[in-house]
Protein backbone atom coordinates (compact mmCIF):
# COMPACT_ATOMS: atom_id res chain seq x y z
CA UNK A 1 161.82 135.13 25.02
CA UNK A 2 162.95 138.11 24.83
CA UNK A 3 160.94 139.22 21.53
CA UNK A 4 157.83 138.52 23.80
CA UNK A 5 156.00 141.70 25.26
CA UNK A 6 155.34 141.19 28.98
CA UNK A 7 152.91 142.66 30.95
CA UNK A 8 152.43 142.60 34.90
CA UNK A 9 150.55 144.47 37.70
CA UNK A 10 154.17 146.25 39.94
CA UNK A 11 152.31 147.35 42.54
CA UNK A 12 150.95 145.25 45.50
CA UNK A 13 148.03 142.87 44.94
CA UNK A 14 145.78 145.08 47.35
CA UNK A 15 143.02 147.60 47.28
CA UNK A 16 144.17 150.96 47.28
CA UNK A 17 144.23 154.65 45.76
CA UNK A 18 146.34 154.11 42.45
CA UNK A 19 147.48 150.72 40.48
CA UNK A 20 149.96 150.32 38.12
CA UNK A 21 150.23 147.69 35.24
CA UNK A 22 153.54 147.84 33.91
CA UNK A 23 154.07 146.40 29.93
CA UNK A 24 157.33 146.13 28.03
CA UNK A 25 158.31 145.08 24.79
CA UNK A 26 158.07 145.69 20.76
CA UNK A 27 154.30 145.65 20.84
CA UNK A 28 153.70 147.73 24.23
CA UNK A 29 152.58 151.26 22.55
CA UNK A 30 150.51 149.45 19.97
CA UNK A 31 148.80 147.16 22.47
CA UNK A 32 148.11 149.61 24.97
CA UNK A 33 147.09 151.79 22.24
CA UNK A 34 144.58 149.33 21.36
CA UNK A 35 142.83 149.62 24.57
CA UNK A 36 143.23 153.18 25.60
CA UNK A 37 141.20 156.61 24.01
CA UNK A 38 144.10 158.23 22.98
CA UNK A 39 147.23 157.64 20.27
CA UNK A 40 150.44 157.06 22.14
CA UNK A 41 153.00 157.04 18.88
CA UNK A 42 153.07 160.21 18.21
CA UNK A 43 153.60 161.29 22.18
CA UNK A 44 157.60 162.45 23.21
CA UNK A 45 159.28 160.05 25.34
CA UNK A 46 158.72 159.93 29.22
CA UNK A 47 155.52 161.77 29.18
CA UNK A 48 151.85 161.52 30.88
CA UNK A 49 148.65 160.77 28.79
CA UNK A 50 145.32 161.12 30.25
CA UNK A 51 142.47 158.94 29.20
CA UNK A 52 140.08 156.11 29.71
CA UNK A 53 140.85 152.00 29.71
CA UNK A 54 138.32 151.30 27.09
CA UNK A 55 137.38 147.36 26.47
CA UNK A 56 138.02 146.73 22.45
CA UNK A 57 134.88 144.38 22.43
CA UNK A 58 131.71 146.04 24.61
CA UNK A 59 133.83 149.23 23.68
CA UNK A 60 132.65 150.51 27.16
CA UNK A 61 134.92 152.64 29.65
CA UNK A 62 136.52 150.73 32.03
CA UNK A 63 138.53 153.16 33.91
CA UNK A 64 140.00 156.59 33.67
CA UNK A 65 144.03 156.45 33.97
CA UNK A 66 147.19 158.45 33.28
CA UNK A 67 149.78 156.17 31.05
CA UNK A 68 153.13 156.65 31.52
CA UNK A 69 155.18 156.60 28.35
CA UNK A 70 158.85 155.41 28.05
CA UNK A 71 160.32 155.16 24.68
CA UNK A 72 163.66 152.54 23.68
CA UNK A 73 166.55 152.90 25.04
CA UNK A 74 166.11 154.86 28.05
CA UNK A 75 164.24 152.96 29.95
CA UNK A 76 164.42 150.62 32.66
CA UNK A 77 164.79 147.74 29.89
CA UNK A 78 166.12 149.45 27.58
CA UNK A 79 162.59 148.59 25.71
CA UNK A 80 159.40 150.40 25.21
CA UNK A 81 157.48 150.96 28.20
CA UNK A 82 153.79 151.65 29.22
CA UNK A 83 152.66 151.74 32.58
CA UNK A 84 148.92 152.33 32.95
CA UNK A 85 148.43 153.83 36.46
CA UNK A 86 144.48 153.12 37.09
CA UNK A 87 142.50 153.20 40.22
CA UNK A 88 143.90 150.78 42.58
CA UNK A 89 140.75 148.29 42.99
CA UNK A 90 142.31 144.65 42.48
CA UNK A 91 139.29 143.93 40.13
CA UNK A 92 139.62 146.58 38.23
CA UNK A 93 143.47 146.32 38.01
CA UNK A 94 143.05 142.50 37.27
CA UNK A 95 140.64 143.67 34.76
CA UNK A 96 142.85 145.82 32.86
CA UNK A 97 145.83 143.12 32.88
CA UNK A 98 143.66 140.65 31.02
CA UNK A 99 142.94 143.48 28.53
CA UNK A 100 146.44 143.75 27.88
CA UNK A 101 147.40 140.31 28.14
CA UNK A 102 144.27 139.52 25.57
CA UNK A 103 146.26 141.53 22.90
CA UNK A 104 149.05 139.49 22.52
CA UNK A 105 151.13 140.11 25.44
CA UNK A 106 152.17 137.46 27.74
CA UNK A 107 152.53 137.57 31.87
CA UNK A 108 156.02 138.35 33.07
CA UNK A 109 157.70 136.05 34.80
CA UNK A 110 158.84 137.01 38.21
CA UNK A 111 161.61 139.16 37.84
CA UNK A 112 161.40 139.80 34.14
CA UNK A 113 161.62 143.26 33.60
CA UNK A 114 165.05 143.23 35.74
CA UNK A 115 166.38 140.70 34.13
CA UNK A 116 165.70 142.03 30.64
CA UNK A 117 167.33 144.96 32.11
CA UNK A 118 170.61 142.79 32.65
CA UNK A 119 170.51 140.91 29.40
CA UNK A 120 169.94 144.21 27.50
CA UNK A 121 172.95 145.86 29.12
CA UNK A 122 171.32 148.36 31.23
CA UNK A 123 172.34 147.26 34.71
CA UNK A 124 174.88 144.50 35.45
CA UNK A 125 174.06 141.58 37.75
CA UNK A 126 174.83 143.31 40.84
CA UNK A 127 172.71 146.13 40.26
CA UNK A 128 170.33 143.87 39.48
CA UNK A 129 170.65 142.27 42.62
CA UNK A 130 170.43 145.78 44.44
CA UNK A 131 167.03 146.58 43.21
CA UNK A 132 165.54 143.45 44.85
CA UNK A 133 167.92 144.30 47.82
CA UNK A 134 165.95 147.93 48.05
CA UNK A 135 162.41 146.59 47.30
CA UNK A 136 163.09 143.93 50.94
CA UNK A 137 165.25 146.74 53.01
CA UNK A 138 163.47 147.29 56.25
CA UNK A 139 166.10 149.72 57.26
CA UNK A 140 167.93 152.58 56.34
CA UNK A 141 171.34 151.10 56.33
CA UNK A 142 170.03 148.28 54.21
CA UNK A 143 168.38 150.83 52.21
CA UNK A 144 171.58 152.51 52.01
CA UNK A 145 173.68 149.30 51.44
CA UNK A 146 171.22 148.93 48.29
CA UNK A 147 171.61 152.20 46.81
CA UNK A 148 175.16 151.73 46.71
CA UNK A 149 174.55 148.43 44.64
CA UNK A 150 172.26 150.14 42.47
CA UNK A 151 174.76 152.93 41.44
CA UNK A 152 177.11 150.61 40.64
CA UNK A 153 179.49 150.63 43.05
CA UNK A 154 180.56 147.27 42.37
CA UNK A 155 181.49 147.12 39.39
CA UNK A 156 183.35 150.57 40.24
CA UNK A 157 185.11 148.67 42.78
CA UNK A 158 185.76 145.48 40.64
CA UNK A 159 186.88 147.10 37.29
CA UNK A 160 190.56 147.99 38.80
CA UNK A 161 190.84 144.67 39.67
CA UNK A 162 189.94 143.03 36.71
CA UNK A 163 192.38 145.67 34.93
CA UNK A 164 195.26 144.56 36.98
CA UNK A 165 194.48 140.98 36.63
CA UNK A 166 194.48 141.53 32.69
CA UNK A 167 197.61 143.10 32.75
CA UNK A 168 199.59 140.15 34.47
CA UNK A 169 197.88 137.72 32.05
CA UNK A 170 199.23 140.09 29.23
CA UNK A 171 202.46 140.13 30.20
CA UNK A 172 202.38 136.40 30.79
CA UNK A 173 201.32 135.52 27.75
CA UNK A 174 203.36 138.40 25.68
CA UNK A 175 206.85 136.92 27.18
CA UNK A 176 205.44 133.48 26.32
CA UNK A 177 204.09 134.08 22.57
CA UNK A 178 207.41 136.35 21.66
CA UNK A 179 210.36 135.43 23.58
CA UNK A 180 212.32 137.02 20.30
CA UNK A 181 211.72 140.52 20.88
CA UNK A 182 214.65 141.74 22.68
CA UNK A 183 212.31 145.26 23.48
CA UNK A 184 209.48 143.38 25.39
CA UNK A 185 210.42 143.42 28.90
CA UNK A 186 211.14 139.94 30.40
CA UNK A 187 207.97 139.23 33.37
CA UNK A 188 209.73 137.49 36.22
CA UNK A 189 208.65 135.99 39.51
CA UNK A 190 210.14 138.34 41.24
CA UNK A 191 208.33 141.28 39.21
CA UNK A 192 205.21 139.77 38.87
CA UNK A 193 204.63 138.47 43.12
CA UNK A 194 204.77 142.50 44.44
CA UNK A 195 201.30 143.05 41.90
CA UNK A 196 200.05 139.87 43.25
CA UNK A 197 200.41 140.74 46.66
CA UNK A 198 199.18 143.80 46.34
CA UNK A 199 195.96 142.51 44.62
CA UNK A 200 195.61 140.19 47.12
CA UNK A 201 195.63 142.70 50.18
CA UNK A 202 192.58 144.51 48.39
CA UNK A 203 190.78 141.45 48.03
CA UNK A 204 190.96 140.97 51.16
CA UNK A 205 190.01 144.25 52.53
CA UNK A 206 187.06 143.70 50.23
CA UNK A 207 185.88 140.67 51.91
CA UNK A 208 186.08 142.12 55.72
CA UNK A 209 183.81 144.93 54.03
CA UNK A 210 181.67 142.40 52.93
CA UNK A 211 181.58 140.67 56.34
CA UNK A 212 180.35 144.08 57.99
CA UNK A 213 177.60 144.46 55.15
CA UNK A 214 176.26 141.18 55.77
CA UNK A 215 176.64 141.56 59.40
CA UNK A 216 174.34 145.31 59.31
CA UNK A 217 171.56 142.81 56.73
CA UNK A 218 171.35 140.13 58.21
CA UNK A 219 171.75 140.85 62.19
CA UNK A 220 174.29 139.21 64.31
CA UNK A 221 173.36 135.62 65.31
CA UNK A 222 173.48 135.58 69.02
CA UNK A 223 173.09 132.94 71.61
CA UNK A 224 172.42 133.84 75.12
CA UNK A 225 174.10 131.32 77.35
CA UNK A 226 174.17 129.52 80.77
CA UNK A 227 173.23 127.01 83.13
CA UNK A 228 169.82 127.18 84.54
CA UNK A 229 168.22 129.95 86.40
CA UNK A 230 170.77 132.23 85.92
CA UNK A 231 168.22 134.68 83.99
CA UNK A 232 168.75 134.18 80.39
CA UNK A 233 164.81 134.47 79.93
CA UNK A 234 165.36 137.83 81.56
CA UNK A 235 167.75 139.05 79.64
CA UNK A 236 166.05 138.17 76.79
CA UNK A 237 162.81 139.63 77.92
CA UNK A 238 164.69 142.64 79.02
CA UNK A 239 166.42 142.54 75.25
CA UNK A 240 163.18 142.82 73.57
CA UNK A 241 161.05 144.47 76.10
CA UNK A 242 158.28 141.97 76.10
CA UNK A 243 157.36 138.52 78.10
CA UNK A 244 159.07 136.45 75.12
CA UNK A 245 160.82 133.79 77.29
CA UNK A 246 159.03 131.98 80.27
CA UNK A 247 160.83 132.64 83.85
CA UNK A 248 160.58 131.05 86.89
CA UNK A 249 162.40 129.90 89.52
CA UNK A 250 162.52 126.11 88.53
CA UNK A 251 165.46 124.59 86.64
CA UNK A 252 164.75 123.64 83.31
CA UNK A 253 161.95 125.92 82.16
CA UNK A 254 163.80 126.29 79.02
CA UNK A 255 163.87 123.27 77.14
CA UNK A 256 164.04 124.58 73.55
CA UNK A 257 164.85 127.66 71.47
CA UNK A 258 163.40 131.04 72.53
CA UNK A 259 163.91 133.32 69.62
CA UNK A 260 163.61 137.03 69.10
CA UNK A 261 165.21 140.15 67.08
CA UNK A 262 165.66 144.11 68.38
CA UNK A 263 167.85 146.55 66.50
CA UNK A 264 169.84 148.71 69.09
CA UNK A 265 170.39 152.29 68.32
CA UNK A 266 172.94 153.06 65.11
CA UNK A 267 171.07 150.06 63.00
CA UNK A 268 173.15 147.38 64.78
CA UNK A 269 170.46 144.12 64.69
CA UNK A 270 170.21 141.23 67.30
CA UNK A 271 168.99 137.95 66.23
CA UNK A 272 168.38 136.55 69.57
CA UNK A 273 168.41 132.59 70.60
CA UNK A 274 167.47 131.82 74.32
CA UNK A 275 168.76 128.35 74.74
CA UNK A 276 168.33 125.75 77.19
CA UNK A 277 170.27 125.91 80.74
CA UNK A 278 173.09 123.78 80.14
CA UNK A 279 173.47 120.92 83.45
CA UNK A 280 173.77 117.37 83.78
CA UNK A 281 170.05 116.05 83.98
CA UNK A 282 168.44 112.57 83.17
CA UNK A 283 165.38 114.38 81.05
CA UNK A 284 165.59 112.81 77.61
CA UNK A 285 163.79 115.97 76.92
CA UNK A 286 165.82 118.85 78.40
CA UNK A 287 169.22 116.75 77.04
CA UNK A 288 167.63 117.14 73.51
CA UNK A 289 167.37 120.89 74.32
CA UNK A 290 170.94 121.09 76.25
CA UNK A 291 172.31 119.41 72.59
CA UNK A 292 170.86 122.19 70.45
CA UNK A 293 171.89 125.11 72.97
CA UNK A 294 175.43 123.34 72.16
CA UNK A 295 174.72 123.30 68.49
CA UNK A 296 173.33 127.08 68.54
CA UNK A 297 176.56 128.25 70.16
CA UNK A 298 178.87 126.77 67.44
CA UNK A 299 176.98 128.93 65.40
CA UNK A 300 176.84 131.80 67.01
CA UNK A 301 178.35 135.17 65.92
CA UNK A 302 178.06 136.59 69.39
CA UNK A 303 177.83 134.51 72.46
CA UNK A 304 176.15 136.35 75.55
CA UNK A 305 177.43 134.17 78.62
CA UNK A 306 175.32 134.68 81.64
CA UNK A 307 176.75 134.17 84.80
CA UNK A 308 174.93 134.07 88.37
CA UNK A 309 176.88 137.21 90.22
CA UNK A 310 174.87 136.70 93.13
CA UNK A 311 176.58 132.94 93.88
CA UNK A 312 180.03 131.06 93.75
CA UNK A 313 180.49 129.69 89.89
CA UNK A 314 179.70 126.06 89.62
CA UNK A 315 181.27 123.61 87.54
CA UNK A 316 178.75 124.39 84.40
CA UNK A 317 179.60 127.82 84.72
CA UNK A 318 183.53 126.82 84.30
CA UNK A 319 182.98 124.75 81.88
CA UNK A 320 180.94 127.02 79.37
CA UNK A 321 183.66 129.56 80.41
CA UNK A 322 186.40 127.23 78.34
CA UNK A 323 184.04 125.97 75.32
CA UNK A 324 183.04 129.84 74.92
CA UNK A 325 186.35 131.43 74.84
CA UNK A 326 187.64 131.02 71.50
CA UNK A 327 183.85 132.59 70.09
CA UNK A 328 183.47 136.16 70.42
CA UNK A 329 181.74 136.96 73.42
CA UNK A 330 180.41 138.70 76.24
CA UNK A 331 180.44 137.60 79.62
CA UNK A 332 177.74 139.28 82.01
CA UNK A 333 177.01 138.99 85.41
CA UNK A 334 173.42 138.69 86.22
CA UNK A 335 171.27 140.02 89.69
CA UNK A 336 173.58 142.69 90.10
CA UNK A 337 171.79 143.42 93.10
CA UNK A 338 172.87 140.73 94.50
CA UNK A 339 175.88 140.62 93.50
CA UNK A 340 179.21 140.94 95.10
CA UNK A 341 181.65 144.27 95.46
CA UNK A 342 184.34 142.54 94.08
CA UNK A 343 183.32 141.05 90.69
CA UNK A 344 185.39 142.62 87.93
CA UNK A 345 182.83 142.31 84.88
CA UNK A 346 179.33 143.58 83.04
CA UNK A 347 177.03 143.35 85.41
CA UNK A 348 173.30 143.30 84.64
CA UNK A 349 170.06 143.45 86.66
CA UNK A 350 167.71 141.46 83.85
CA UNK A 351 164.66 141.36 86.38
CA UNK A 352 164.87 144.71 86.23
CA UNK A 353 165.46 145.52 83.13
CA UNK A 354 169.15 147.31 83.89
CA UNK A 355 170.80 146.22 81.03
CA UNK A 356 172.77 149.17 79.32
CA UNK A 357 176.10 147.81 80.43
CA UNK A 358 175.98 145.15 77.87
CA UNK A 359 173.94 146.63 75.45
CA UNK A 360 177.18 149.28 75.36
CA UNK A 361 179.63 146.12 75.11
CA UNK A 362 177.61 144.97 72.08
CA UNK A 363 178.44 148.44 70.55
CA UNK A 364 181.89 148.17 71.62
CA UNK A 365 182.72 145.06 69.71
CA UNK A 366 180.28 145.67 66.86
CA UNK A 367 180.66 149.25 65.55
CA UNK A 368 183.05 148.64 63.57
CA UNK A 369 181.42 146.86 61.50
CA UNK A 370 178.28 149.58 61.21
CA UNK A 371 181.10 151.57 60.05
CA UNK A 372 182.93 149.65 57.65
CA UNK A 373 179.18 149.43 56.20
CA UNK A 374 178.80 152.65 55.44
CA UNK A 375 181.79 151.99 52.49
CA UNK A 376 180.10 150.02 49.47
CA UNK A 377 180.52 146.24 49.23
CA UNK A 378 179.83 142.57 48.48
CA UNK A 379 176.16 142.44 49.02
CA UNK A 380 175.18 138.64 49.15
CA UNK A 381 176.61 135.02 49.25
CA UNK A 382 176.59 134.85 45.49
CA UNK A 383 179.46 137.36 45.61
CA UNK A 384 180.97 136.54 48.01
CA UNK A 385 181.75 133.14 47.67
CA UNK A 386 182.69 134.14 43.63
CA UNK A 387 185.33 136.71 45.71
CA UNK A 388 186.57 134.33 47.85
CA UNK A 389 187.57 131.85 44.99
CA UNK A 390 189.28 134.33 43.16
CA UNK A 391 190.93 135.11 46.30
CA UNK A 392 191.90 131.12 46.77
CA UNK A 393 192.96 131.44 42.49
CA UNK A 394 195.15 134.28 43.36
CA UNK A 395 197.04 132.43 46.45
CA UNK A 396 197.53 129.65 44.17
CA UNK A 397 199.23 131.95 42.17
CA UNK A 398 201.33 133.14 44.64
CA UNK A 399 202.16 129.77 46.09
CA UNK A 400 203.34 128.65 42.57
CA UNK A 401 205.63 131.82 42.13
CA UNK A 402 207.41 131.38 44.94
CA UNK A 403 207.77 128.02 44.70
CA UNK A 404 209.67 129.20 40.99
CA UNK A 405 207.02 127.32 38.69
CA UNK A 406 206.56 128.26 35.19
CA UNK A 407 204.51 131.47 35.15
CA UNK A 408 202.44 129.83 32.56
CA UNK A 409 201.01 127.73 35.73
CA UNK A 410 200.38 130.91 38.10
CA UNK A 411 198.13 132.07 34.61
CA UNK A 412 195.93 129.53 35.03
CA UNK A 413 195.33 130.93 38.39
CA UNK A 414 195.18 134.51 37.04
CA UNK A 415 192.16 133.01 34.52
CA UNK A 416 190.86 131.83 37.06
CA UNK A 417 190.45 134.65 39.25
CA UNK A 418 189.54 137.17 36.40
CA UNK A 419 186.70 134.75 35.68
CA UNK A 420 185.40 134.55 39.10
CA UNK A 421 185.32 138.63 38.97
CA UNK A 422 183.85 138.76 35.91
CA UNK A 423 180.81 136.70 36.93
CA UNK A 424 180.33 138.69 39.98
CA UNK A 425 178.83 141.56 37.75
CA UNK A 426 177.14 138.74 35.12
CA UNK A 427 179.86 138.92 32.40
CA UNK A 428 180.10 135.62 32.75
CA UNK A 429 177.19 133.74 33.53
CA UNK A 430 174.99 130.45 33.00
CA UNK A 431 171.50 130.53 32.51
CA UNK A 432 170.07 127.89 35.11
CA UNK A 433 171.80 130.63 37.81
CA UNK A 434 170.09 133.78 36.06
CA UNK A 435 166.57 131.94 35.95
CA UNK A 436 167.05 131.23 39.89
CA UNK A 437 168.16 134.64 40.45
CA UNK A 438 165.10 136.18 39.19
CA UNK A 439 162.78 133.87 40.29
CA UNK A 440 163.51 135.62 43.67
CA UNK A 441 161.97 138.96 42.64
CA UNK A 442 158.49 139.89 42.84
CA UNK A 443 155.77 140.04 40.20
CA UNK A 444 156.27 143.10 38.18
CA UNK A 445 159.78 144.03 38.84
């Protein structure tokens, strides 16, 4: 597949000012050649040619373009590359794909021209992963978060790693292999567990990076909790500064999830859930609701408990005080106007949209994170989950050295964790996982 020359349109299938049909391969100069006014292998590398699309069989002008010339190896693919930037009609752009397309090359896949990228050595996986990462960030931390990915700042972080973990196997397998040689210092346990340790620590200092990354993506999943009409519709409403949420004053309005998203100031994203006032009630359909606010809770990353401050807690209110306290959370006081002198807490006014108390509680407990983001890390599942098994390999390392096994068990270990590194930048990889990687990209890129 990789002999093929692709061809794609990498810019949006929409009208507007300029288009730009992107073709890479062997054949791209010659086949654009074929179909454009002027000669393109005798141009220097990442120059401009100006000209007109001309159609090889009416040979009548079809557009006037710039192409974009980018000769092997320093290029995106490490292939030739043409990009024809034309006038950005969809017909016309359309038009001029089939042209191309009708000379031999064949459509890209999506994804294609990354992934040749990867298999040709350019980028490694990560980066590869980073350029999709940039193309969907909607902010500028996740823009940020991207960049890092793209300059390799994975791999930067990984390589010492996989160093260190080579040199234990070494000496493993050295005192193993040549138990002779009187100059070859003898590995122990007890000289091998400190570098262990010490690899381990990073590891895991990596992951809690990783957690803050994906926390600054993704948003923290938060559940706004209570019985009914405390004002969790209010706060939610107040939250997103719109009539999301129904409110009134009779129990049970909220029967199923109310969802919603606002990014507070310094990037810091809310992924909202309203849930269902949580009482004792005979509605089949409110208990169905009641069951999910349960559900959304366990899943939670932040857990908003609203409490009426304007009235005595009630036994619901006690009771979501014990199954919330091991999540992390914030408890509020609603109608704090109403409410009493001598409540000790975050109290709110959601009616009226007086909110900033917890708003600066949600910065309190989640800054941290915003700033461990700013540090490059992990940047998906994929990766993590690949560093947390080399992080599980390593323990079982550990456990078997101080338990005085062989050290040819803890190596298995060691392999096993080098491994998992290794295909966290695409070293090691299988094909089915590349193909559903890439499949993920757009058209074109």
């Amino acid at each position: 597949m990789l002999q093929d020359t692709i061809a794609a349109i990498s810019t949006a299938a929409q009208d507007g000012a300029i288009s730009i049909v992107r073709i890479s391969g062997d054949e791209a100069i010659s086949m654009v050649e074929n179909i454009f006014s002027q000669t393109l292998h005798d141009k220097a590398t990442h120059t401009i040619t100006y000209g007109y699309i001309i159609d090889p069989m009416s040979k009548e002008r079809v557009d006037e373009v710039l192409v974009s010339l980018f000769k092997a190896p320093r290029t995106y693919t490490k292939e030739d590359i043409v990009e024809i930037n034309c006038h950005g009609g969809r017909y016309i752009t359309r038009l001029i794909l089939q042209l191309i397309l009708s000379q031999g090359a064949r459509l890209a896949r999506p994804g294609e021209f990354t992934q040749r990228a990867f298999l040709n050595g350019r980028i490694d996986l990560t980066q590869a992963e980073a350029v999709n990462d940039m193309i969907e960030a909607d902010t500028r931390e996740n823009a940020r978060l991207a960049m890092y990915g793209i300059r390799g700042s994975v791999k930067k972080m990984l390589d010492p790693l996989i160093e260190q973990l080579l040199d234990m196997i070494a000496n493993i397998e050295v005192n193993i292999d040549y138990p002779e040689y009187e100059d070859i210092e003898e590995i122990t346990q007890e000289k091998l567990l400190p570098k262990a340790d010490l690899w381990l620590n990073e590891i895991e200092s990596i992951l809690k990076r990783a957690n803050s990354g994906q926390i600054i993506r993704e948003g923290i999943k938060t559940a706004i909790i209570g019985r009914p009409n405390v004002g969790k519709s209010s706060l939610l409403n107040a939250l997103l500064e719109e009539e999301k949420a129904i409110v009134t004053d009779i129990a049970g309005t909220t029967r199923d999830i109310v969802e919603g998203h606002i990014r507070l100031e310094g990037g810091l994203q809310l992924n909202l859930i309203d849930t269902a006032g949580i009482r004792d009630t005979k509605d089949l359909i409110e208990q169905m609701g009641i069951e999910k606010s349960y559900q959304i809770m366990e899943e939670a990353q932040l857990v908003i408990l609203v409490l009426d401050g304007s009235a005595p807690l009630q036994e619901e209110d006690q009771r979501l005080l014990k199954e919330s306290e091991n999540k992390t959370r914030i408890v509020v006081y609603n109608k704090s106007d109403l409410c009493e002198s001598s409540i000790d807490g975050i109290q709110i006014c959601a009616a009226k949209q007086e909110i900033q108390p917890l708003i600066d509680e949600i910065h309190r407990l989640f800054d941290e994170h915003r700033i461990a983001a700013k540090e490059p890390s992990l940047a998906n599942e994929r990766q993590i989950a690949l560093m947390r098994k080399a992080h599980e390999a390593m323990t079982q390392a550990i456990d078997a050295m101080n338990s005085g096994l062989e050290l040819e068990l803890a190596e298995i270990d060691l392999q096993e964790a080098y491994t998992a590194l290794k295909e966290i930048l695409g070293e090691v990889h299988r094909e089915d996982l590349l193909d559903t990687l890439f499949t993920n990209f757009c058209l074109g890129k």
